[in-house]
PDB file of N, CA and C in Angstrom:
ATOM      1  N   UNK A   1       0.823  -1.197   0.000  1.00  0.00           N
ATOM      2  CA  UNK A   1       0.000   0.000   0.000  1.00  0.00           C
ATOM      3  C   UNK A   1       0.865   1.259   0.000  1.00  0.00           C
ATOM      4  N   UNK A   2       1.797   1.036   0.598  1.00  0.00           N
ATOM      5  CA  UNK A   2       3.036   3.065   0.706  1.00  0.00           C
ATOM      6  C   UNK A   2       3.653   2.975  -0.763  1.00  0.00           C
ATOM      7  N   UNK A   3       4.193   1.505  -1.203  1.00  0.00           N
ATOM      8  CA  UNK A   3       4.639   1.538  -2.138  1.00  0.00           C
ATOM      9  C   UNK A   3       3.419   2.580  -3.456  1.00  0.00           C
ATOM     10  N   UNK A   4       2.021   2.070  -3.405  1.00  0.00           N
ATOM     11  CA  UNK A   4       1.063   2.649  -4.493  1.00  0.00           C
ATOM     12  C   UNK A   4       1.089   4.151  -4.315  1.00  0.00           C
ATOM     13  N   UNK A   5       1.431   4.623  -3.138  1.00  0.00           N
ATOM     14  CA  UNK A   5       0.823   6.080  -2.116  1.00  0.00           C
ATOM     15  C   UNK A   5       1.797   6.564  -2.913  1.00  0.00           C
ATOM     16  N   UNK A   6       3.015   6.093  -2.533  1.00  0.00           N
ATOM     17  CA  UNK A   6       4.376   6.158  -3.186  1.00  0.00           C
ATOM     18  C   UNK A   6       4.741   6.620  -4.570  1.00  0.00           C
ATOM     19  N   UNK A   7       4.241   6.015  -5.387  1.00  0.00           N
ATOM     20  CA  UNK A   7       3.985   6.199  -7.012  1.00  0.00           C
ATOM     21  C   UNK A   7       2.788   7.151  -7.234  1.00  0.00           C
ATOM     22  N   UNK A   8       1.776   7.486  -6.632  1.00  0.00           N
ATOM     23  CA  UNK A   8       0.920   8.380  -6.359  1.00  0.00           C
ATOM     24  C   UNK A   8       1.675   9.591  -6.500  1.00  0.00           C
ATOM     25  N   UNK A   9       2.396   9.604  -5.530  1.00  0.00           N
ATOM     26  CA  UNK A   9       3.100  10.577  -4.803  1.00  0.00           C
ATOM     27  C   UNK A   9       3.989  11.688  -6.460  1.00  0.00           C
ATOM     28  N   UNK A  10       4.836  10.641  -6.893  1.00  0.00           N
ATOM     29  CA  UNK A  10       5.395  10.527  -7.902  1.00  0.00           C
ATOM     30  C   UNK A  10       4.377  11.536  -8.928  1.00  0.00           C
ATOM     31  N   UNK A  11       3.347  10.531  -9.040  1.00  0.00           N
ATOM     32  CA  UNK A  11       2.762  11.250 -10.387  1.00  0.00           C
ATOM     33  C   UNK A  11       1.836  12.446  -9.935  1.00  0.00           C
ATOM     34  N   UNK A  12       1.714  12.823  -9.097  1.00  0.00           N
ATOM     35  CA  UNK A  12       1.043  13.874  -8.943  1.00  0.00           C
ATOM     36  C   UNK A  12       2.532  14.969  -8.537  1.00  0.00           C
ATOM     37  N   UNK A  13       2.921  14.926  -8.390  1.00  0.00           N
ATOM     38  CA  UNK A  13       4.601  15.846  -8.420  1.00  0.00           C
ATOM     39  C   UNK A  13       4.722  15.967  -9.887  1.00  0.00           C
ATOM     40  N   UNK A  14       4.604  14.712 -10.734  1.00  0.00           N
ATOM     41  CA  UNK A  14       4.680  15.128 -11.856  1.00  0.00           C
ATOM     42  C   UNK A  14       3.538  16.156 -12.970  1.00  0.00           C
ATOM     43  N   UNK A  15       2.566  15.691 -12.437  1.00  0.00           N
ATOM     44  CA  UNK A  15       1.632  16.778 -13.244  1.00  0.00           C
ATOM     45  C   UNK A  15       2.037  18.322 -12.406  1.00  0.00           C
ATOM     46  N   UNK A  16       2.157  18.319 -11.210  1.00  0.00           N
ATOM     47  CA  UNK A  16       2.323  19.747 -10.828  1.00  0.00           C
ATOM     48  C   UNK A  16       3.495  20.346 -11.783  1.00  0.00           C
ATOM     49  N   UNK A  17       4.662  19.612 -12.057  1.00  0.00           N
ATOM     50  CA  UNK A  17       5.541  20.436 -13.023  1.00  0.00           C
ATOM     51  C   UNK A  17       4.976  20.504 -14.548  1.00  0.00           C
ATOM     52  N   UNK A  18       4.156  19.632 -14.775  1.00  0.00           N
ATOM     53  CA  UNK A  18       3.013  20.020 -15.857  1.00  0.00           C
ATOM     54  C   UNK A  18       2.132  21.171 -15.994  1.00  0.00           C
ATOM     55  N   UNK A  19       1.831  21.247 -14.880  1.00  0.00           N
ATOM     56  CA  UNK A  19       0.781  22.421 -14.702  1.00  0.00           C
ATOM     57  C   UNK A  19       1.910  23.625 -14.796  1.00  0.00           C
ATOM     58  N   UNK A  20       2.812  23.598 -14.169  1.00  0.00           N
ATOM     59  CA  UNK A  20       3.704  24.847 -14.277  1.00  0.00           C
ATOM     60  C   UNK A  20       4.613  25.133 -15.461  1.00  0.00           C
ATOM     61  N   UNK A  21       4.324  24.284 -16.091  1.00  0.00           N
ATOM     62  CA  UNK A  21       4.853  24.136 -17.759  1.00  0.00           C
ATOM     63  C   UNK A  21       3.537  25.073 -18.346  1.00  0.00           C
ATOM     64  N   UNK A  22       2.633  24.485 -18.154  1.00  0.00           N
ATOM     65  CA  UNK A  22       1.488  25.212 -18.569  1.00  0.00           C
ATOM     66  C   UNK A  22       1.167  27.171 -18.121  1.00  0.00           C
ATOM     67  N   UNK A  23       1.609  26.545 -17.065  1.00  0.00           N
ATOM     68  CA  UNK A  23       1.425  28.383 -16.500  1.00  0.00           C
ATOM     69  C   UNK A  23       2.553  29.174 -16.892  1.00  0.00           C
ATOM     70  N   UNK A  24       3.293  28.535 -17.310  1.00  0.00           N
ATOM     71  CA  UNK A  24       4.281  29.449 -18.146  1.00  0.00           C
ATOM     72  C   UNK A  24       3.994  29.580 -19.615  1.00  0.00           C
ATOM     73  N   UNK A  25       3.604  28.914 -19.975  1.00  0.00           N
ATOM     74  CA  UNK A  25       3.150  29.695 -21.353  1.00  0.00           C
ATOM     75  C   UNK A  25       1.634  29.799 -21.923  1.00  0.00           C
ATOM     76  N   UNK A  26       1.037  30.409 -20.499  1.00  0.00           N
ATOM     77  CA  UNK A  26       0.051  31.130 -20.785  1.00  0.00           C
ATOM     78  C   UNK A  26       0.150  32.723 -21.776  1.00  0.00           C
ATOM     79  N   UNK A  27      -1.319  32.793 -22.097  1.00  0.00           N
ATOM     80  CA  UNK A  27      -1.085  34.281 -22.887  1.00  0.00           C
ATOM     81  C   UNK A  27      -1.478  35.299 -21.983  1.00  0.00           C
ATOM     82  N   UNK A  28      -0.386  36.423 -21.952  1.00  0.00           N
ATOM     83  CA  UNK A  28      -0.989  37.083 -21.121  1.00  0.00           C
ATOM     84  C   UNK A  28      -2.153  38.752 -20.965  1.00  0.00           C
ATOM     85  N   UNK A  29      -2.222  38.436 -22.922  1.00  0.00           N
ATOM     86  CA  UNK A  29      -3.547  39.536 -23.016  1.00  0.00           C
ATOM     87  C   UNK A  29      -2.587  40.266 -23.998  1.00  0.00           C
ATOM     88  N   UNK A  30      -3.996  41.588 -24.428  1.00  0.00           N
ATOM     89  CA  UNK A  30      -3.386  42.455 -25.292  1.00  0.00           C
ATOM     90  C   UNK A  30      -3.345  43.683 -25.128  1.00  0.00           C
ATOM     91  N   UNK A  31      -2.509  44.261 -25.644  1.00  0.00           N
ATOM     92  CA  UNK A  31      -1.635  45.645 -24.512  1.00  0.00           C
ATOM     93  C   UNK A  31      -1.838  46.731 -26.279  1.00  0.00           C
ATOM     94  N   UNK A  32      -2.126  47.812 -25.678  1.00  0.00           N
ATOM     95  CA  UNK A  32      -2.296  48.618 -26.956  1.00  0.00           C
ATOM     96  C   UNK A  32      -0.855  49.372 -27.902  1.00  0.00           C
ATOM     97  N   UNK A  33      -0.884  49.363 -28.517  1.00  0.00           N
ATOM     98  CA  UNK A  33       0.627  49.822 -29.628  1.00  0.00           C
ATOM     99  C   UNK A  33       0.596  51.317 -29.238  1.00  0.00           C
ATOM    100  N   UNK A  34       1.967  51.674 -29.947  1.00  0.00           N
ATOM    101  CA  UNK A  34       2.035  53.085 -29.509  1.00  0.00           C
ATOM    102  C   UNK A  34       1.357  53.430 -30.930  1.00  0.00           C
ATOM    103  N   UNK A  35       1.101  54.694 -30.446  1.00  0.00           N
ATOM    104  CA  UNK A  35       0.381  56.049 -31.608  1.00  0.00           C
ATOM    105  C   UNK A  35       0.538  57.350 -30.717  1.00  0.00           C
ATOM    106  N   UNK A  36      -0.012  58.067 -32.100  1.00  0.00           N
ATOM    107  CA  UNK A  36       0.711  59.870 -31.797  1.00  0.00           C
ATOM    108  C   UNK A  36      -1.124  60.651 -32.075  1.00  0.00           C
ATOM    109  N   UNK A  37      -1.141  61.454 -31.309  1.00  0.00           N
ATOM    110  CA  UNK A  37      -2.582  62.502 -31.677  1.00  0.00           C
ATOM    111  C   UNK A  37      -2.056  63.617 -31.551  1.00  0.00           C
ATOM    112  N   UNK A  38      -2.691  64.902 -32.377  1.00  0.00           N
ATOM    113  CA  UNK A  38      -2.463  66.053 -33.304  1.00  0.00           C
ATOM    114  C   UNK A  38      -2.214  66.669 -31.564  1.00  0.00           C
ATOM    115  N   UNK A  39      -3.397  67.255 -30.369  1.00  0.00           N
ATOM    116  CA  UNK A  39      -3.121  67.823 -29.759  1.00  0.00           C
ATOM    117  C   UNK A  39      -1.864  67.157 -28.727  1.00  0.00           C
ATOM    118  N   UNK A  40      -1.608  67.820 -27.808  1.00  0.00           N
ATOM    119  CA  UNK A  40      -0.223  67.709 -26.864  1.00  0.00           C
ATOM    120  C   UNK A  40      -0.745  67.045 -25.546  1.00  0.00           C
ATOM    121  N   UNK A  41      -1.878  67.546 -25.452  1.00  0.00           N
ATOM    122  CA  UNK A  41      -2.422  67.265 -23.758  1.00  0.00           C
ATOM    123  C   UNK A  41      -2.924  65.683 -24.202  1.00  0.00           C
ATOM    124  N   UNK A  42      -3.624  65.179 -25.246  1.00  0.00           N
ATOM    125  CA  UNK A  42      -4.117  63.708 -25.250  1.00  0.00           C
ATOM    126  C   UNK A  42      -3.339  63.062 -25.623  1.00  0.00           C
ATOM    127  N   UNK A  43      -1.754  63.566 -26.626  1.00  0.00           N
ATOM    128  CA  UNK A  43      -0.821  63.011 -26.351  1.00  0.00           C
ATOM    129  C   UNK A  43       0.170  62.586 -25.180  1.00  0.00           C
ATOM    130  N   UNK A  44      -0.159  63.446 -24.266  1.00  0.00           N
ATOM    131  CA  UNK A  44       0.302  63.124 -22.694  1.00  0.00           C
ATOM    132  C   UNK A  44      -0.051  61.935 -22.202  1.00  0.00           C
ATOM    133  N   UNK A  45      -1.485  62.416 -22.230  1.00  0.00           N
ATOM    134  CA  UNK A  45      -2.395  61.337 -21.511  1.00  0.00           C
ATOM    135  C   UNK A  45      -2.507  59.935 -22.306  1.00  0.00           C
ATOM    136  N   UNK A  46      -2.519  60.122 -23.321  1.00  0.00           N
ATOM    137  CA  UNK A  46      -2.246  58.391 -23.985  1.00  0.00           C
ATOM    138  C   UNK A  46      -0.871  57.983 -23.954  1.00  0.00           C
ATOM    139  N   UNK A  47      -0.108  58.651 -23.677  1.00  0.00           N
ATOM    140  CA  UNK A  47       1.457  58.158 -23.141  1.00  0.00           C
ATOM    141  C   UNK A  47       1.571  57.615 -21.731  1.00  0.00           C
ATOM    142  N   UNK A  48       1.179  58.409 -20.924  1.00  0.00           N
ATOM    143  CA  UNK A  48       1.262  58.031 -19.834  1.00  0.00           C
ATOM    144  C   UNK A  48       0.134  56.233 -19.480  1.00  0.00           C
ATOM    145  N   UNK A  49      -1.195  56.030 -20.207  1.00  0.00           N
ATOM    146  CA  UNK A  49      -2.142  55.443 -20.352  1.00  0.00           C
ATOM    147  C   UNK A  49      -1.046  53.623 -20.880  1.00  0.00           C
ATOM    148  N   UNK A  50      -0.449  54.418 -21.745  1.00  0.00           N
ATOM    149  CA  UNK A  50       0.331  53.589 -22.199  1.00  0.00           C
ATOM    150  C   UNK A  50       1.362  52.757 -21.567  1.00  0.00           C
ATOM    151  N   UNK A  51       1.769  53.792 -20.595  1.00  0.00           N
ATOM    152  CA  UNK A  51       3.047  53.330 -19.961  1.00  0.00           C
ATOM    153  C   UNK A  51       2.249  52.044 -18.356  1.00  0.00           C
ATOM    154  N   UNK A  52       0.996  52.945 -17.949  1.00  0.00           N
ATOM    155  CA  UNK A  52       0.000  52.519 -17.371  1.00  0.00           C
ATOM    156  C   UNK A  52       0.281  50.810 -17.659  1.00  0.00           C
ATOM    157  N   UNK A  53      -0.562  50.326 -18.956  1.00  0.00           N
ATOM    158  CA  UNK A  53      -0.727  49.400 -19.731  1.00  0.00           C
ATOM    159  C   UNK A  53       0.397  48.358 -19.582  1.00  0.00           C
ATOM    160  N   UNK A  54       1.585  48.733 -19.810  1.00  0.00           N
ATOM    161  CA  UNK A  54       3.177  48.151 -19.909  1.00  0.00           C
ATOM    162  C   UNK A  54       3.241  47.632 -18.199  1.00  0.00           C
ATOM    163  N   UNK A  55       2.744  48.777 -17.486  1.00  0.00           N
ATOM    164  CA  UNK A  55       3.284  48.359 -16.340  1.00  0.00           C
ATOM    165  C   UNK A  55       2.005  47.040 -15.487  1.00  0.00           C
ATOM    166  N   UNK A  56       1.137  47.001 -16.042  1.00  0.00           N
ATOM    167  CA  UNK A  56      -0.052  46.224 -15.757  1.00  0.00           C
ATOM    168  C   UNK A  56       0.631  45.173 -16.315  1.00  0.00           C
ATOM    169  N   UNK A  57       0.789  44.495 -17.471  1.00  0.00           N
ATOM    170  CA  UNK A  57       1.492  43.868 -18.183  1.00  0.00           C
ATOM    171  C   UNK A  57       2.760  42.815 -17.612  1.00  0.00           C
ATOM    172  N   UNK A  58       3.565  43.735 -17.467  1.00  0.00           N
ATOM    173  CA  UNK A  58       4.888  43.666 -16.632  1.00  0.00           C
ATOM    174  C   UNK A  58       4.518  42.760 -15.303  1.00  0.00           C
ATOM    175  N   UNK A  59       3.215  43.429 -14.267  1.00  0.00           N
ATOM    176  CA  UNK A  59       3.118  42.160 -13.310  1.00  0.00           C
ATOM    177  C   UNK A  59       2.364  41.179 -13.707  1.00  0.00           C
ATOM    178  N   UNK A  60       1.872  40.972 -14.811  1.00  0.00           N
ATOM    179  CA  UNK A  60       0.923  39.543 -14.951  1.00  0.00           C
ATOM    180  C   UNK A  60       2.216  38.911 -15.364  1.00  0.00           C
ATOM    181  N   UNK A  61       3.225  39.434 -15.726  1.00  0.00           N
ATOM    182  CA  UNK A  61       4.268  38.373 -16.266  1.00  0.00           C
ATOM    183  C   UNK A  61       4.660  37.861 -15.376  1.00  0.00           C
ATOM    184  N   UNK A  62       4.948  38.678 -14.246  1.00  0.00           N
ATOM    185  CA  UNK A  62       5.623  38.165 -12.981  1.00  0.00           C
ATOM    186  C   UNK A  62       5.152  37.400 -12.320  1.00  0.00           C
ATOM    187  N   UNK A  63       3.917  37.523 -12.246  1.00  0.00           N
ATOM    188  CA  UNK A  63       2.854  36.686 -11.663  1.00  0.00           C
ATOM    189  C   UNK A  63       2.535  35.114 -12.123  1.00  0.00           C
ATOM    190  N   UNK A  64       3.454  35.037 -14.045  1.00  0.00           N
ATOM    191  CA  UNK A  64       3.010  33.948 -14.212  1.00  0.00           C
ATOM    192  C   UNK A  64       4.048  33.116 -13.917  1.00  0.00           C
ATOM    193  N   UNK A  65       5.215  34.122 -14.393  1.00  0.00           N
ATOM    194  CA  UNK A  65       6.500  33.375 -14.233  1.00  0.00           C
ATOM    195  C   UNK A  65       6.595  32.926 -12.937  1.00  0.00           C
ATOM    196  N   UNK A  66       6.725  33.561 -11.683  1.00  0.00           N
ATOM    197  CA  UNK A  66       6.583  33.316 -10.316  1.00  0.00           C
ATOM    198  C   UNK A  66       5.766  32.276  -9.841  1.00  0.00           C
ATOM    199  N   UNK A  67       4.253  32.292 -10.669  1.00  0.00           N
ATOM    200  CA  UNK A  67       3.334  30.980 -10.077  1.00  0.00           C
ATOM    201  C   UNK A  67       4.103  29.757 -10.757  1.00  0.00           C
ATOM    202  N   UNK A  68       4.197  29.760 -12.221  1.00  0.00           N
ATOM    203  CA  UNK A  68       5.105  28.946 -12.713  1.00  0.00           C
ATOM    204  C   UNK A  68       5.957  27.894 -12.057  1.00  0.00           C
ATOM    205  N   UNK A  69       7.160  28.835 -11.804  1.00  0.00           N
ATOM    206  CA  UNK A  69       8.414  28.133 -11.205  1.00  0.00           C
ATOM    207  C   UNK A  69       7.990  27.862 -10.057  1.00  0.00           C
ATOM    208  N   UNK A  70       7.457  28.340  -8.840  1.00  0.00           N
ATOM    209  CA  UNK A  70       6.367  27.998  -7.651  1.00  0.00           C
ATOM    210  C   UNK A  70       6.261  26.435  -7.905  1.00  0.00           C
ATOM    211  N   UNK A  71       5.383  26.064  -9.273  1.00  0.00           N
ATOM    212  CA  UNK A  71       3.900  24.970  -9.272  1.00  0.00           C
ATOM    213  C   UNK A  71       5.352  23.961  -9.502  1.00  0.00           C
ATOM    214  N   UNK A  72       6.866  24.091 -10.792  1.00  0.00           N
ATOM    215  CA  UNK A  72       7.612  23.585 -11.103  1.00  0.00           C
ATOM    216  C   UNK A  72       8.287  22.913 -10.144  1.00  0.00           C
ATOM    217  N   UNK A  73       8.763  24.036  -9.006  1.00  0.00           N
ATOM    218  CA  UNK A  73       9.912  23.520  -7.499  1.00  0.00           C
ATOM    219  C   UNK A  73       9.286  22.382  -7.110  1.00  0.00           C
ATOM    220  N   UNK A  74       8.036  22.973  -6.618  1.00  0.00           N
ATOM    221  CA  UNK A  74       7.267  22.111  -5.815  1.00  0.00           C
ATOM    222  C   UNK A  74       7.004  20.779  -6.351  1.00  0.00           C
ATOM    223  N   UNK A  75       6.680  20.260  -7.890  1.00  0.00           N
ATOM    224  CA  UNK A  75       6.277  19.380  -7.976  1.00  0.00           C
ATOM    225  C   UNK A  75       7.547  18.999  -8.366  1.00  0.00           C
ATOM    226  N   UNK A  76       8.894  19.055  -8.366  1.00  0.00           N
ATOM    227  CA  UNK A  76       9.956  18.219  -8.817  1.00  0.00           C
ATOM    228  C   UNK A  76      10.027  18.063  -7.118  1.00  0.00           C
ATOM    229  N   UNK A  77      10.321  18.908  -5.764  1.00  0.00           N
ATOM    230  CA  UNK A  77      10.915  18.317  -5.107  1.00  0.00           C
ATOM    231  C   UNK A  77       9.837  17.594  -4.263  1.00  0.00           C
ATOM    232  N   UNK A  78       8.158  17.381  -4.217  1.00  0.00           N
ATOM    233  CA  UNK A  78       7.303  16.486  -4.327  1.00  0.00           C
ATOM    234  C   UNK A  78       8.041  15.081  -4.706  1.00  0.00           C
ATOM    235  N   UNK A  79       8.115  15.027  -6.430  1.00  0.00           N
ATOM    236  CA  UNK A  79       8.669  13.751  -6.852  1.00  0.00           C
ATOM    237  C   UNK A  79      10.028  12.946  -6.436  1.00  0.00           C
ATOM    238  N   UNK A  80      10.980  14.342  -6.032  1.00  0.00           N
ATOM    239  CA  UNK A  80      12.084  13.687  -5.590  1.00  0.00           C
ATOM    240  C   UNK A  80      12.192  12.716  -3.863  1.00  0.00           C
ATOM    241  N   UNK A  81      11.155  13.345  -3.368  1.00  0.00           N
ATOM    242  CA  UNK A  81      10.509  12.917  -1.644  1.00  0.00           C
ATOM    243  C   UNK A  81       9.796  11.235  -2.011  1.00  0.00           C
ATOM    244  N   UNK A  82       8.974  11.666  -2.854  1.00  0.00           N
ATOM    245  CA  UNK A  82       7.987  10.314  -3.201  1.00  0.00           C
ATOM    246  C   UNK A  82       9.426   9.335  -3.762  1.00  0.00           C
ATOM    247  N   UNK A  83      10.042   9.585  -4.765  1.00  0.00           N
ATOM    248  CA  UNK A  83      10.804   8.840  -5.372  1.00  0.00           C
ATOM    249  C   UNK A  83      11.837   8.052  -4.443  1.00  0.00           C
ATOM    250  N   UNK A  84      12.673   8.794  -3.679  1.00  0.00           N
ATOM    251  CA  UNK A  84      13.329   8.662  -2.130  1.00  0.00           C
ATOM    252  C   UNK A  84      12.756   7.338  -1.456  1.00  0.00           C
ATOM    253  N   UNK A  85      10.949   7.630  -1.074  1.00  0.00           N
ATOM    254  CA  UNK A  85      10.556   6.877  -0.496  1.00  0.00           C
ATOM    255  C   UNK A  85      10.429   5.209  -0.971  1.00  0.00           C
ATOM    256  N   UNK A  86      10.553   5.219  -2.561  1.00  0.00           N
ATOM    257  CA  UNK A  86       9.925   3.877  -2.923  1.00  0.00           C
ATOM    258  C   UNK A  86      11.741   3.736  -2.701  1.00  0.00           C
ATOM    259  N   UNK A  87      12.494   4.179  -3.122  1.00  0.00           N
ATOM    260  CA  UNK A  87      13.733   3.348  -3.241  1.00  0.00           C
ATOM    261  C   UNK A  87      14.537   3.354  -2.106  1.00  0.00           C
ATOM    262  N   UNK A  88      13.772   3.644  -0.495  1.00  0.00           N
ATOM    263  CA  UNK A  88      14.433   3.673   0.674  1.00  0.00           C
ATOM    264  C   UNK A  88      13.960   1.998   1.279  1.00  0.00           C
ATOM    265  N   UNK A  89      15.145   1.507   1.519  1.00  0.00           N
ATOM    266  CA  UNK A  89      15.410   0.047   2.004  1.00  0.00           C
ATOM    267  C   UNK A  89      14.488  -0.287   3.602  1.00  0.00           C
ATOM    268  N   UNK A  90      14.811   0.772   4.181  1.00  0.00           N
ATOM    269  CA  UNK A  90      14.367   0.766   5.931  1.00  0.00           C
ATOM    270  C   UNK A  90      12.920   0.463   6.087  1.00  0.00           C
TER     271      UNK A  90
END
């Protein structure tokens, strides 16, 4: 029975670095291009809107990359614990 728990153990460590394979190459949306308008003041404000945008952007990346490698650690050193266990003699 520890031995099955055991291999359990294993493959669910392994989908977690699956899943974090996955959460890394999620999409993370669409961010507007630069452009120019005739007056100065809505050119401000769509610059700044812009930069807004980039920086919204910027943390979903972090957020994925970070959950990512998170879901990755965890389920390799999961598998390496489970794996340990089936091939420990005691």
């Amino acid at each position: 029975m520890k031995k099955i728990l055991n291999f359990a153990g294993v493959a669910i460590g392994v989908l977690t670095v699956v899943f974090g394979i996955i959460v890394l190459n999620m999409y993370t949306g669409r961010f507007p291009d630069g452009a120019s308008f005739g007056a100065d003041f809505y050119t401000y404000i769509y610059e700044a809107t812009d930069i807004a945008a980039s920086n919204i952007k910027d943390m979903g990346n972090i957020v994925r990359y970070g959950f990512g490698f998170i879901l990755i650690s965890m389920g390799l050193t999961e598998a390496c614990i489970f794996l340990s266990r089936i091939f420990d003699k005691t």
